[in-house]
Protein backbone atom coordinates (compact mmCIF):
# COMPACT_ATOMS: atom_id res chain seq x y z
CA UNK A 1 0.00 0.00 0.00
CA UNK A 2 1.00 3.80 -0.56
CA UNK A 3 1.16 5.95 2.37
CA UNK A 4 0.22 9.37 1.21
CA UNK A 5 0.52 12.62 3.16
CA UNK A 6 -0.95 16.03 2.16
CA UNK A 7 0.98 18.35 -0.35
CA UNK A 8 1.49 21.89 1.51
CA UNK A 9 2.96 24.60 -0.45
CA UNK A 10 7.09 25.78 -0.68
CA UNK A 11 8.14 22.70 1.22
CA UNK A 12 8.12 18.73 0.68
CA UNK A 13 7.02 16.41 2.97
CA UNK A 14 9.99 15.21 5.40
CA UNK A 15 12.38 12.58 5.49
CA UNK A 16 11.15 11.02 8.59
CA UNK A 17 7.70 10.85 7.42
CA UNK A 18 8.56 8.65 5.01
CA UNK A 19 7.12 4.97 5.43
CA UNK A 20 9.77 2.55 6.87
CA UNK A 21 10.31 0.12 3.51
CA UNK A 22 10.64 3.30 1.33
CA UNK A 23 14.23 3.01 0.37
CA UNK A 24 14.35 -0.82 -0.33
CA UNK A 25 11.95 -1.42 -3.06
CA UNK A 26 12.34 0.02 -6.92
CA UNK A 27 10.46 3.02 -7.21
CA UNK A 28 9.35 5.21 -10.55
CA UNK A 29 9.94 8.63 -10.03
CA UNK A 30 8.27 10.32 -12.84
CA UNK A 31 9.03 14.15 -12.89
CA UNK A 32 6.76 15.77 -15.26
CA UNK A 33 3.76 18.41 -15.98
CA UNK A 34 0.15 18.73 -14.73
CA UNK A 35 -2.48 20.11 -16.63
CA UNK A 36 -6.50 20.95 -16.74
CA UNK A 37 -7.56 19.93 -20.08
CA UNK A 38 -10.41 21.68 -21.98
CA UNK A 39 -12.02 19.23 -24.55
CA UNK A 40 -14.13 20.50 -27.41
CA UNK A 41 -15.83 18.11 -29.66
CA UNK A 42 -15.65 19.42 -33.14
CA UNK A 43 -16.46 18.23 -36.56
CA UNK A 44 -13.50 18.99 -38.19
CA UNK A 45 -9.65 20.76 -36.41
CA UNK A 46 -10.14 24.08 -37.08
CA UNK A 47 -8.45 25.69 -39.74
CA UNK A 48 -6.25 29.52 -39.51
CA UNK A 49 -8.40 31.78 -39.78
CA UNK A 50 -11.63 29.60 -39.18
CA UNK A 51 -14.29 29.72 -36.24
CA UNK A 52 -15.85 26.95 -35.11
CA UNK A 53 -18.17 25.86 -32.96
CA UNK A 54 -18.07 22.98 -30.86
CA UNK A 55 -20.95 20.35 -30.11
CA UNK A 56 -19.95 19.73 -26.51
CA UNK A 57 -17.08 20.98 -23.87
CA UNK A 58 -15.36 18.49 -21.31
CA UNK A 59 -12.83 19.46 -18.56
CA UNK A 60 -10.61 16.50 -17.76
CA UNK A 61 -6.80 15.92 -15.40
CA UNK A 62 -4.41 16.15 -17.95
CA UNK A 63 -0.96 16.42 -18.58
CA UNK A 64 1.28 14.37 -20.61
CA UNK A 65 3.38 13.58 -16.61
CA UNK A 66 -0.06 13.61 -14.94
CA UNK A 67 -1.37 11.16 -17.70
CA UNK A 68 1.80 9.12 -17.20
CA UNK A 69 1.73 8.72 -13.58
CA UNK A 70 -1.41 7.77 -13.39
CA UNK A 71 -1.27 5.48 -16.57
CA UNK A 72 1.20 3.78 -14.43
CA UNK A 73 -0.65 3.88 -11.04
CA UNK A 74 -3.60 2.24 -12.95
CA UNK A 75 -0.66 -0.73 -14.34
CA UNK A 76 0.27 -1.53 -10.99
CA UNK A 77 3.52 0.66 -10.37
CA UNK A 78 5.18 2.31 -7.82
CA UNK A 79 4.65 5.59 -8.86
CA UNK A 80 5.52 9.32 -7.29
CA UNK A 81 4.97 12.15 -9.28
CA UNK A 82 7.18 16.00 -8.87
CA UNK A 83 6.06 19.14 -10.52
CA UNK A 84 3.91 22.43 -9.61
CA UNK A 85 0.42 23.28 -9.93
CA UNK A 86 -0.94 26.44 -9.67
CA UNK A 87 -3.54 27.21 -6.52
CA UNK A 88 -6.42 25.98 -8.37
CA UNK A 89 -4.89 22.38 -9.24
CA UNK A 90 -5.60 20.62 -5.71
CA UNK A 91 -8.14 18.55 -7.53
CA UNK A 92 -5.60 16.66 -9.64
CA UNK A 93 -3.07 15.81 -6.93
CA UNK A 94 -6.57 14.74 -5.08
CA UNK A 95 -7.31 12.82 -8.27
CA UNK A 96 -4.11 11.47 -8.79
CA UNK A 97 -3.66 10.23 -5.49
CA UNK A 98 -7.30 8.61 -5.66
CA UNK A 99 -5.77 6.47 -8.63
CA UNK A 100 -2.82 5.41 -6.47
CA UNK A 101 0.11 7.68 -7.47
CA UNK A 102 2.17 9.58 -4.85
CA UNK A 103 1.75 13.09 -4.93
CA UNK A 104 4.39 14.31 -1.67
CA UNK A 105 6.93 15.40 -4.16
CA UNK A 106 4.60 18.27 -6.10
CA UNK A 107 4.58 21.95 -4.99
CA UNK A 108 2.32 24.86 -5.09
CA UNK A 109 3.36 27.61 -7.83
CA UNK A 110 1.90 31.04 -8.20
CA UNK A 111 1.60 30.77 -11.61
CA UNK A 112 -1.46 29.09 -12.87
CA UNK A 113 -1.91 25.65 -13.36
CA UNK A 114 -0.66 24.54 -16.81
CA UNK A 115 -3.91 23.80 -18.90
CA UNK A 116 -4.58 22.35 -22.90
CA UNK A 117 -7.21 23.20 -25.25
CA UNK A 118 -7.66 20.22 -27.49
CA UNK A 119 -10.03 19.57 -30.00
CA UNK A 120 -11.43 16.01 -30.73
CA UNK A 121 -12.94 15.83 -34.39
CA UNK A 122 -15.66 13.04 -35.89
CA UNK A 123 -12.72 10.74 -36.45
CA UNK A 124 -11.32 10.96 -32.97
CA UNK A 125 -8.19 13.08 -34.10
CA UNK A 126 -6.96 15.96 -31.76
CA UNK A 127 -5.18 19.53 -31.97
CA UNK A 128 -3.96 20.60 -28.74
CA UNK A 129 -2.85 23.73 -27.79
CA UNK A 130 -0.62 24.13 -24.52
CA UNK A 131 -0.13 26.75 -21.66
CA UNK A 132 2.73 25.57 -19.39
CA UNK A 133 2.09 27.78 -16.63
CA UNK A 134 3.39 26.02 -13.25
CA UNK A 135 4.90 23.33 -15.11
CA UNK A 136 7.72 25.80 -15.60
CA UNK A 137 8.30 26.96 -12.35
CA UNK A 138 10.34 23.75 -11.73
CA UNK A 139 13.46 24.93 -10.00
CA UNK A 140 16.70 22.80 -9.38
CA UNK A 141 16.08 23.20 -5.36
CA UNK A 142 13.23 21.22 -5.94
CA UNK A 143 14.91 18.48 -8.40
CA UNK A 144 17.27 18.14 -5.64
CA UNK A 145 15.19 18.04 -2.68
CA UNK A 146 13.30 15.64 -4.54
CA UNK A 147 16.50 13.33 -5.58
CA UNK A 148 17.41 12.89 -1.91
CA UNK A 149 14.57 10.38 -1.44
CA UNK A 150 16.01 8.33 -4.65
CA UNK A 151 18.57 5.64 -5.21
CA UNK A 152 20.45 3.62 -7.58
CA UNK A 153 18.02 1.42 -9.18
CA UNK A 154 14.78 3.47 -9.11
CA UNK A 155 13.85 4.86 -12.51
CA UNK A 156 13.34 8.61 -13.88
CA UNK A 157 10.43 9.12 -15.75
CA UNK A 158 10.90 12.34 -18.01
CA UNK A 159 8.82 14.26 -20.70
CA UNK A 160 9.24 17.70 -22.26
CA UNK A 161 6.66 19.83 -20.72
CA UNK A 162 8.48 21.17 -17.18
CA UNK A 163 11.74 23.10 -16.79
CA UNK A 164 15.20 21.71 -16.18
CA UNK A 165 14.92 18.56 -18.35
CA UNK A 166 18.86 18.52 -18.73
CA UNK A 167 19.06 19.17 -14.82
CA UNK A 168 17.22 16.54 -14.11
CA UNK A 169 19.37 13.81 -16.25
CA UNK A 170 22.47 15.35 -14.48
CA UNK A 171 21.04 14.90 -11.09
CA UNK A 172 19.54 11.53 -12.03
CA UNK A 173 22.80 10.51 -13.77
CA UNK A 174 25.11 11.18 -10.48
CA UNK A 175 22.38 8.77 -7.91
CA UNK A 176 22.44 6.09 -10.49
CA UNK A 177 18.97 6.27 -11.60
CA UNK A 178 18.13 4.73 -14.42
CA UNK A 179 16.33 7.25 -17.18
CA UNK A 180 13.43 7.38 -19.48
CA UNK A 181 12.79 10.31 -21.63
CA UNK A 182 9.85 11.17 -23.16
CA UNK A 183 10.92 13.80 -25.59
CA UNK A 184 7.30 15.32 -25.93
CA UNK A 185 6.12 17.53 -26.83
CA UNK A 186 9.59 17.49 -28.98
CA UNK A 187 11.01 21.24 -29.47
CA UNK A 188 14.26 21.88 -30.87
CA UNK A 189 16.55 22.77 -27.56
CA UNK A 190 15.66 18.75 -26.83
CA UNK A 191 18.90 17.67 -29.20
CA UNK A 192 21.19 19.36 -26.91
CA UNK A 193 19.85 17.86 -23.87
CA UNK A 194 22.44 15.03 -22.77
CA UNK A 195 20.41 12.54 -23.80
CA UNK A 196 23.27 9.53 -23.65
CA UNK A 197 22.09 9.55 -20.32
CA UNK A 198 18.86 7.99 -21.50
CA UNK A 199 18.11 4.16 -20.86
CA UNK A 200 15.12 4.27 -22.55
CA UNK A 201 13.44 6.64 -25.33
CA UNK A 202 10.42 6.49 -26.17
CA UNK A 203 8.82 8.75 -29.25
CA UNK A 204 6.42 8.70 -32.10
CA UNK A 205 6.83 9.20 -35.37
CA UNK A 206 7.23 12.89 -34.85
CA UNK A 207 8.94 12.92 -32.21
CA UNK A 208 11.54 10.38 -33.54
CA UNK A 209 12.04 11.95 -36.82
CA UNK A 210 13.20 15.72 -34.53
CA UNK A 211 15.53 13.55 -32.64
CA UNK A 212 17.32 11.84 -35.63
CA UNK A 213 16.89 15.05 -37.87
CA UNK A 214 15.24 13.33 -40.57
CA UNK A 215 12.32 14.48 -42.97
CA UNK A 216 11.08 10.60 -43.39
CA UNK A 217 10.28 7.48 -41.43
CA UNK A 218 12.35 5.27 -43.44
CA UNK A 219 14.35 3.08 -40.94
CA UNK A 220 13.23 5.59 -38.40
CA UNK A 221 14.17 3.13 -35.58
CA UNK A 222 17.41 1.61 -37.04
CA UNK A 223 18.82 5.51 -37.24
CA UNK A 224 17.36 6.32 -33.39
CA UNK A 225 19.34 2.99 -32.49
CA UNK A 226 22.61 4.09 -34.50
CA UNK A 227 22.67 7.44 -32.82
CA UNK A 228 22.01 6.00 -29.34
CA UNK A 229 23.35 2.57 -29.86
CA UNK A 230 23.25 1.84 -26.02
CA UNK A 231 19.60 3.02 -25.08
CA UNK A 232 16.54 1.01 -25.39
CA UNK A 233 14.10 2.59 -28.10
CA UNK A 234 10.72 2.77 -27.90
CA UNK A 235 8.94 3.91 -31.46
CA UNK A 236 5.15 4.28 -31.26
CA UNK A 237 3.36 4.24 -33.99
CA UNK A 238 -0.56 4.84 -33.27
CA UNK A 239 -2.84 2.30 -35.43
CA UNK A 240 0.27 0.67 -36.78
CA UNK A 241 1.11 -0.85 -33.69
CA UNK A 242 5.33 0.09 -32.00
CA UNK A 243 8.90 -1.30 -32.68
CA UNK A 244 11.44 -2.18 -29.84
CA UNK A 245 15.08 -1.90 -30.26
CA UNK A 246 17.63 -2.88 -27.75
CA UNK A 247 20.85 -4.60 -27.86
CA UNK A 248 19.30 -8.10 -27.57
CA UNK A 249 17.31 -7.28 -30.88
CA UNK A 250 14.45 -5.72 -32.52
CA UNK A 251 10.52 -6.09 -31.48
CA UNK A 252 7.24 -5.42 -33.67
CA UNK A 253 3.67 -5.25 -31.98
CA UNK A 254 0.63 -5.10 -33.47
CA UNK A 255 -2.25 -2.20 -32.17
CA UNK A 256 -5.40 -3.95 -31.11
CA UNK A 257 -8.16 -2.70 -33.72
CA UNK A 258 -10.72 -0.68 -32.28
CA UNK A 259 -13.25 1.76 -33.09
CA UNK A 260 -11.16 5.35 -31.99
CA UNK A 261 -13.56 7.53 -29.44
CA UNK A 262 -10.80 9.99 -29.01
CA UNK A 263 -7.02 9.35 -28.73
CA UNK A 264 -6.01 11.54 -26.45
CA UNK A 265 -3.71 9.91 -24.04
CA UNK A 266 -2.97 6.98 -25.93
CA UNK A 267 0.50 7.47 -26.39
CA UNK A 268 1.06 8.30 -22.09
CA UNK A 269 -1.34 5.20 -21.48
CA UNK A 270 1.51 2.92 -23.57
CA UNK A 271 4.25 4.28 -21.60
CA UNK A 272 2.75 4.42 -18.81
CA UNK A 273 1.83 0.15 -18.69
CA UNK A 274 5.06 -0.26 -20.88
CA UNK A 275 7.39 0.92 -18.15
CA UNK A 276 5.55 -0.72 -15.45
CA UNK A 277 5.78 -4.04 -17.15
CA UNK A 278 9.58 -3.58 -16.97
CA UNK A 279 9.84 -2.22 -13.78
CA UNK A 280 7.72 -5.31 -12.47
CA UNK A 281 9.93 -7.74 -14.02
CA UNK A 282 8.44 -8.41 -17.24
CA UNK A 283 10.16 -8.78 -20.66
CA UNK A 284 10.18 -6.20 -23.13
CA UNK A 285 7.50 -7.99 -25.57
CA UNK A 286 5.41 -8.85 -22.37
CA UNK A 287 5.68 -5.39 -21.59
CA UNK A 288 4.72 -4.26 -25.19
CA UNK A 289 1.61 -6.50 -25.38
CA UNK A 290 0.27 -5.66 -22.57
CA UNK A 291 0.72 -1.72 -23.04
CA UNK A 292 -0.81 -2.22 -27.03
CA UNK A 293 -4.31 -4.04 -25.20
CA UNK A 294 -4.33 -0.75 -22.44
CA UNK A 295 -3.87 1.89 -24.93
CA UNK A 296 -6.45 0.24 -27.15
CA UNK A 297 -9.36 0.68 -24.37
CA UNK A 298 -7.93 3.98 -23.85
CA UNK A 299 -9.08 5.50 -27.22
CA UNK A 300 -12.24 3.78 -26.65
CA UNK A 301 -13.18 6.58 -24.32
CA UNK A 302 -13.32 10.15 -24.10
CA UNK A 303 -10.45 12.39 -22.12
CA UNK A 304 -7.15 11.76 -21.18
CA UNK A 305 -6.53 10.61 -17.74
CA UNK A 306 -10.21 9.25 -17.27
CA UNK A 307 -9.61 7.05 -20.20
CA UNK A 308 -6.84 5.00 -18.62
CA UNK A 309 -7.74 1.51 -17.99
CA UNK A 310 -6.96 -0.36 -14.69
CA UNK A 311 -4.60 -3.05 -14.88
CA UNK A 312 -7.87 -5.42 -14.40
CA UNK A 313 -9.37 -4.21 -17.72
CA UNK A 314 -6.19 -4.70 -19.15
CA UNK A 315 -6.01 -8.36 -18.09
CA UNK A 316 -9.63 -9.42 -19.10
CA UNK A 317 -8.67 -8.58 -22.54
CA UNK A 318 -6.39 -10.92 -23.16
């Protein structure tokens, strides 16, 4: 069980108030942004220059780390999540917490709370249009008050939506933890982040063609392997299914075919079960499987967060 304390602004919860077997099981420390999402179905993205109305409005969690935390809450995992929300987020640590990730290790910010504007068309396709807000009032005294609680062995989840991304892979580099980057949403500055410091990358087409500085997905993966030839790679590719490349060889999965709701969260649901496969034991194509059957229910459903399946849904799928 989790033991869960209340978040209280400026300050993290204590050493000592830590629960007794804290420091000798493996522990996912995912570091990353939280969001309030504002959903509006449309019939078609909107176009420059176009107004549109919308046939209905949603607010969801959201938050590509929120949505990965609790993605891997809802797999099973040992999960604590850092970052800042503004004074208006309580609800999402409250929500994240209900869904069994650790929240101690996220602040209060002044700044708002970051939030997306995403539009869903008739196909289930999104646009999504992001305000960082508290998500970038990261600071390094909180990476390394943060770190303290972490050891050798425990993994770094990472994404690109906070501050101090190549900080944080320092910081996680000297304690031993082991690394997985995210690199989304991808923006230029991400190639010079020390990324050789990565165990794992994951990224999507889009992502993985910024990385390798390509215009094409041909041999997408092989050239992501060539440049990092010691990482794990992780290469999602939506309907198509994902490849898996590590020094042991190379992995193909299948998608499960379903009729698409929305796919909002898809890609964080896959990552999310993917990594806690891993961390749990499991091989990679285990691992794989099982993420391809969770982000399949996921786009089955409306929202981000609230469309993550438990790891019981998962199972009775197979």
């Amino acid at each position: 069980m989790l033991f869960f304390t209340p978040v209280f602004p400026n300050h993290l919860v204590p050493r000592d108030s830590l629960p007794s077997n804290f420091h000798n099981k493996m522990k996912i420390l995912n570091f990353g942004s939280l969001n309030i999402d504002h959903v509006y179905q449309v019939d078609h993205i909107s176009r420059p220059g176009e107004t549109l109305s919308s046939h209905a409005y949603q607010l969801f969690a959201g938050g590509k780390g929120a949505n990965q935390s609790a993605a891997l809450a809802r797999a099973g995992a040992t999960v604590f999540h850092a970052g800042r929300v503004g004074p208006e987020g309580q609800w999402l640590l409250d929500k994240l917490t209900d869904l069994g990730a650790d929240m101690r290790f996220t602040r209060m910010a002044s700044e708002p709370t970051g939030h997306a504007i995403i539009q869903v068309d008739a196909d289930g396709q999104n646009s999504i249009v992001l305000f960082p807000g508290a998500n970038h009032q990261v600071t390094r005294s909180d990476i390394e008050a943060t770190m303290e609680t972490f050891n050798k062995g425990d993994i770094l989840l990472l994404q690109n939506e906070i501050k101090e991304i190549p900080y944080l892979m320092k910081e996680a580099g000297k304690r031993g933890l082991k690394i997985c980057f995210n690199p989304a949403p991808f923006s230029p500055e991400v190639l010079d982040y020390p990324l050789d410091s990565a165990s794992i990358i994951v990224v999507n087409e889009t992502e993985g063609m910024g990385l390798a500085a390509v215009e094409s997905t041909d041999r997408l993966l092989d050239q992501l392997a060539i440049r990092w030839p010691d990482a794990e790679i992780l290469l999602t590719l939506g309907s198509a299914g994902a490849r898996y490349h590590s020094a042991e060889g190379t992995l193909e999965i299948p998608a499960v075919k379903v009729d698409p709701v929305d796919t909002t969260g898809a890609g964080d649901t896959f990552i999310g079960f993917f990594l806690a496969g891993l961390a749990a034991g499991s091989g990679p194509q285990t691992a794989l499987k099982r993420a391809a059957r969770a982000a399949a229910l996921c786009v089955t459903r409306p929202g981000a967060m609230d469309s993550i399946p438990t790891a019981a849904e998962v199972e009775e799928t197979t």
